[in-house]
C-alpha atoms as a PDB file:
ATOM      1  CA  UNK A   1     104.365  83.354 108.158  1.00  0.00           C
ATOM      2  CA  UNK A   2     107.642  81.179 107.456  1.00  0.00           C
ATOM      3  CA  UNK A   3     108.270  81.583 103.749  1.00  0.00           C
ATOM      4  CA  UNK A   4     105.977  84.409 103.152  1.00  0.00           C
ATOM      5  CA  UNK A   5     104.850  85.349  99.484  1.00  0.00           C
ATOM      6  CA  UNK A   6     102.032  86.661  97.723  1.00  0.00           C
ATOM      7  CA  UNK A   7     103.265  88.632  94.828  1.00  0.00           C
ATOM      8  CA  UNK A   8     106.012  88.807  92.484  1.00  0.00           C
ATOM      9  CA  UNK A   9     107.638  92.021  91.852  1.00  0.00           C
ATOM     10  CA  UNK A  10     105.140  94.612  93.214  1.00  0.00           C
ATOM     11  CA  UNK A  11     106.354  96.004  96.498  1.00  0.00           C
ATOM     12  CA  UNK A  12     106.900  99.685  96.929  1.00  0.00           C
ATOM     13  CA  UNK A  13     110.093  98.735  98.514  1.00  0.00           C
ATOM     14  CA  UNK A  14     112.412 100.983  97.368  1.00  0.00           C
ATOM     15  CA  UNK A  15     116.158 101.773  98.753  1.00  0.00           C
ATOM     16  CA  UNK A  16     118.834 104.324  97.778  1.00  0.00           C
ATOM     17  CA  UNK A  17     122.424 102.809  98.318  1.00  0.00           C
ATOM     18  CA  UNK A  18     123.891 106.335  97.665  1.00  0.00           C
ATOM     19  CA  UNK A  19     122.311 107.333 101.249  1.00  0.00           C
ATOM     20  CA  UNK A  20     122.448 104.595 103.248  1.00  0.00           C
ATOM     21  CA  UNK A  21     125.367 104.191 106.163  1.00  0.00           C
ATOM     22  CA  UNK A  22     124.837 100.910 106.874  1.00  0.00           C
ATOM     23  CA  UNK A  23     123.909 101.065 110.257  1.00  0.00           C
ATOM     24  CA  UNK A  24     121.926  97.659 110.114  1.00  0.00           C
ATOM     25  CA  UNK A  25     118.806  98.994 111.723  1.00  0.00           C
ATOM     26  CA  UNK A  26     116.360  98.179 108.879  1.00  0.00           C
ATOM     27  CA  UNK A  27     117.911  94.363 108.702  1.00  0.00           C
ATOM     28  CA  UNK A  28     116.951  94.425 112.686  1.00  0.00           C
ATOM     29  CA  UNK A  29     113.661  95.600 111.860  1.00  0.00           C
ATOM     30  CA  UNK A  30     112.267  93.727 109.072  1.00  0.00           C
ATOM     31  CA  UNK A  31     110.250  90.818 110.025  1.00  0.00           C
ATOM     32  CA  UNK A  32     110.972  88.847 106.922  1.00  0.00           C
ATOM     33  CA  UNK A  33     114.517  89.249 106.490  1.00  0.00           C
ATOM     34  CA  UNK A  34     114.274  91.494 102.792  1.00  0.00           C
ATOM     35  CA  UNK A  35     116.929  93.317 104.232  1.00  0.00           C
ATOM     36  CA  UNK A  36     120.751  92.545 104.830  1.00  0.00           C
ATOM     37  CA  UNK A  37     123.633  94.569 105.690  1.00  0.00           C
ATOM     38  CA  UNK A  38     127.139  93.891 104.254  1.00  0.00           C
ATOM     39  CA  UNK A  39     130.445  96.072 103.805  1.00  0.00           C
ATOM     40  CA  UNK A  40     129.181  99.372 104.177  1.00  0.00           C
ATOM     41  CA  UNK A  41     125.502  99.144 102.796  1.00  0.00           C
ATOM     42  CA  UNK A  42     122.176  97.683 102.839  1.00  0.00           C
ATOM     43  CA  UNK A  43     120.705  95.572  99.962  1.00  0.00           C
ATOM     44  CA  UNK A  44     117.381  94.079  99.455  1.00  0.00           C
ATOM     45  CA  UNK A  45     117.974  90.495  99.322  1.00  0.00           C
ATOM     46  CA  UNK A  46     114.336  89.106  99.381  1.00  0.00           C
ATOM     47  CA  UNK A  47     112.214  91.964  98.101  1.00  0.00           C
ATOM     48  CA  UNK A  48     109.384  89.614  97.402  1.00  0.00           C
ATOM     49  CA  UNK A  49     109.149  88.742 101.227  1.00  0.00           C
ATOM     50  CA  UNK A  50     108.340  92.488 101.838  1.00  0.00           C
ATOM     51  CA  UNK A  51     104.908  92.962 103.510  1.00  0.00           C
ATOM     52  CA  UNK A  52     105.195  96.748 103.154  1.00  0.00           C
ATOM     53  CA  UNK A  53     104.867  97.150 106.597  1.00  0.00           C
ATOM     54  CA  UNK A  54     107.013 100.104 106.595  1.00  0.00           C
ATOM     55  CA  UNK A  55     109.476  99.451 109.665  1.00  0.00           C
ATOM     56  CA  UNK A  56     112.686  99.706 107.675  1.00  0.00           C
ATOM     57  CA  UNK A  57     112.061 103.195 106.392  1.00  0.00           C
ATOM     58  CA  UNK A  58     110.829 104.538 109.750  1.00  0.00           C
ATOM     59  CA  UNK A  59     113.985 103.091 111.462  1.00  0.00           C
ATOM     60  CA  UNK A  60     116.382 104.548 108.703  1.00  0.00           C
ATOM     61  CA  UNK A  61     118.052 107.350 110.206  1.00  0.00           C
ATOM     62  CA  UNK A  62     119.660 108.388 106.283  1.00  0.00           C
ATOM     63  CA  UNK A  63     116.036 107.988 104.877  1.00  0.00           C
ATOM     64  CA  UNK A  64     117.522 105.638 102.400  1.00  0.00           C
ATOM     65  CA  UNK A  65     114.402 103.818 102.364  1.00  0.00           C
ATOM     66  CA  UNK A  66     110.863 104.328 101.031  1.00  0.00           C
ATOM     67  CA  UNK A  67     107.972 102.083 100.929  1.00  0.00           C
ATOM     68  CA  UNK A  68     104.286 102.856 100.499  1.00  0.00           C
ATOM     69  CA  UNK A  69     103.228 101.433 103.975  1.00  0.00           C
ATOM     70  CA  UNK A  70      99.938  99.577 105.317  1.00  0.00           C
ATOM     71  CA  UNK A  71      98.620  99.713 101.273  1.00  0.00           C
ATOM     72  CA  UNK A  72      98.114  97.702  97.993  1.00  0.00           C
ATOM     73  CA  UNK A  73      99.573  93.957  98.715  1.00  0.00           C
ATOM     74  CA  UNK A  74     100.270  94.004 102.510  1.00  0.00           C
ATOM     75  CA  UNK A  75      96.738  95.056 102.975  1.00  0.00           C
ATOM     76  CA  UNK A  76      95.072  92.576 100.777  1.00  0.00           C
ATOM     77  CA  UNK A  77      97.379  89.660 102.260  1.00  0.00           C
ATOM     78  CA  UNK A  78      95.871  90.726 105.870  1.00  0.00           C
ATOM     79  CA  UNK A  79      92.514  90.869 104.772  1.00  0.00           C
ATOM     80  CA  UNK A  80      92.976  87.664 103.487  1.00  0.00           C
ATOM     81  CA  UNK A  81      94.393  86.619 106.672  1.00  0.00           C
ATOM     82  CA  UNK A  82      91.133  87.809 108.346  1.00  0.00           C
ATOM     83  CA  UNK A  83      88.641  86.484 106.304  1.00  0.00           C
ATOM     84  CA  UNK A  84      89.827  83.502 104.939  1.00  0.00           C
ATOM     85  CA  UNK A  85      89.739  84.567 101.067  1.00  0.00           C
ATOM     86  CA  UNK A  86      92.410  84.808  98.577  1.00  0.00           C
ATOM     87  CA  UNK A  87      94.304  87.872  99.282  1.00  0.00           C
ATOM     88  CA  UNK A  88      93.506  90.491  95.856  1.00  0.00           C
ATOM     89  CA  UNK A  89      94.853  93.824  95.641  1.00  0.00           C
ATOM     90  CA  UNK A  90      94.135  94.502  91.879  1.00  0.00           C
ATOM     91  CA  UNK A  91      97.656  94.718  91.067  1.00  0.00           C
ATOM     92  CA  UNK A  92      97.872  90.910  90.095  1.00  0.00           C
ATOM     93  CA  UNK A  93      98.411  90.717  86.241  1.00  0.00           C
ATOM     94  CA  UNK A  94      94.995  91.887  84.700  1.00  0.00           C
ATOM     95  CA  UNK A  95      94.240  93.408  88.010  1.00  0.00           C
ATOM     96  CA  UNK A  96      94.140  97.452  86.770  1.00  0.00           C
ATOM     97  CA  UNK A  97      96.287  98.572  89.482  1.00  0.00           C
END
């Protein structure tokens, strides 16, 4: 899964710097590396990569993350996976999502 895509710019990712204390747990967490810790916050540096798995907002003690886990793309890129068909959600551009 080096280099993992499948859509631009429709994750559910979401993350509030305002309540996060940077304790690096989601950065530890995330198997893709969308998350990074610097100075005294997180930031999202690869939202893309984000399989909406949903580790980095169970491990966030300050609930400064949110994501809409184990639905829409992450789902569609396993079932892809699985079956050996392009991965579709319905959220691609004329998709109706």
């Amino acid at each position: 899964m080096d280099g993992f895509r499948y859509l631009e710019r429709v994750v559910t990712l979401r993350l509030d710097p305002d309540l996060c204390v940077g304790c690096g747990m989601c950065q530890v967490v995330c198997p893709h590396g969308v998350l990074t810790v610097g100075g005294r916050t997180a930031r999202v540096q690869d939202r893309d990569a984000c399989m909406e798995c949903g580790a980095c907002a169970r491990n966030c003690p300050a609930g400064a993350l949110s994501v809409s886990a184990g639905v829409g793309c992450a789902g569609a890129i396993i079932k892809g996976w699985l079956t050996g068909e392009a991965p579709s959600c319905g959220c691609e551009p004329g998709g109706g999502r």
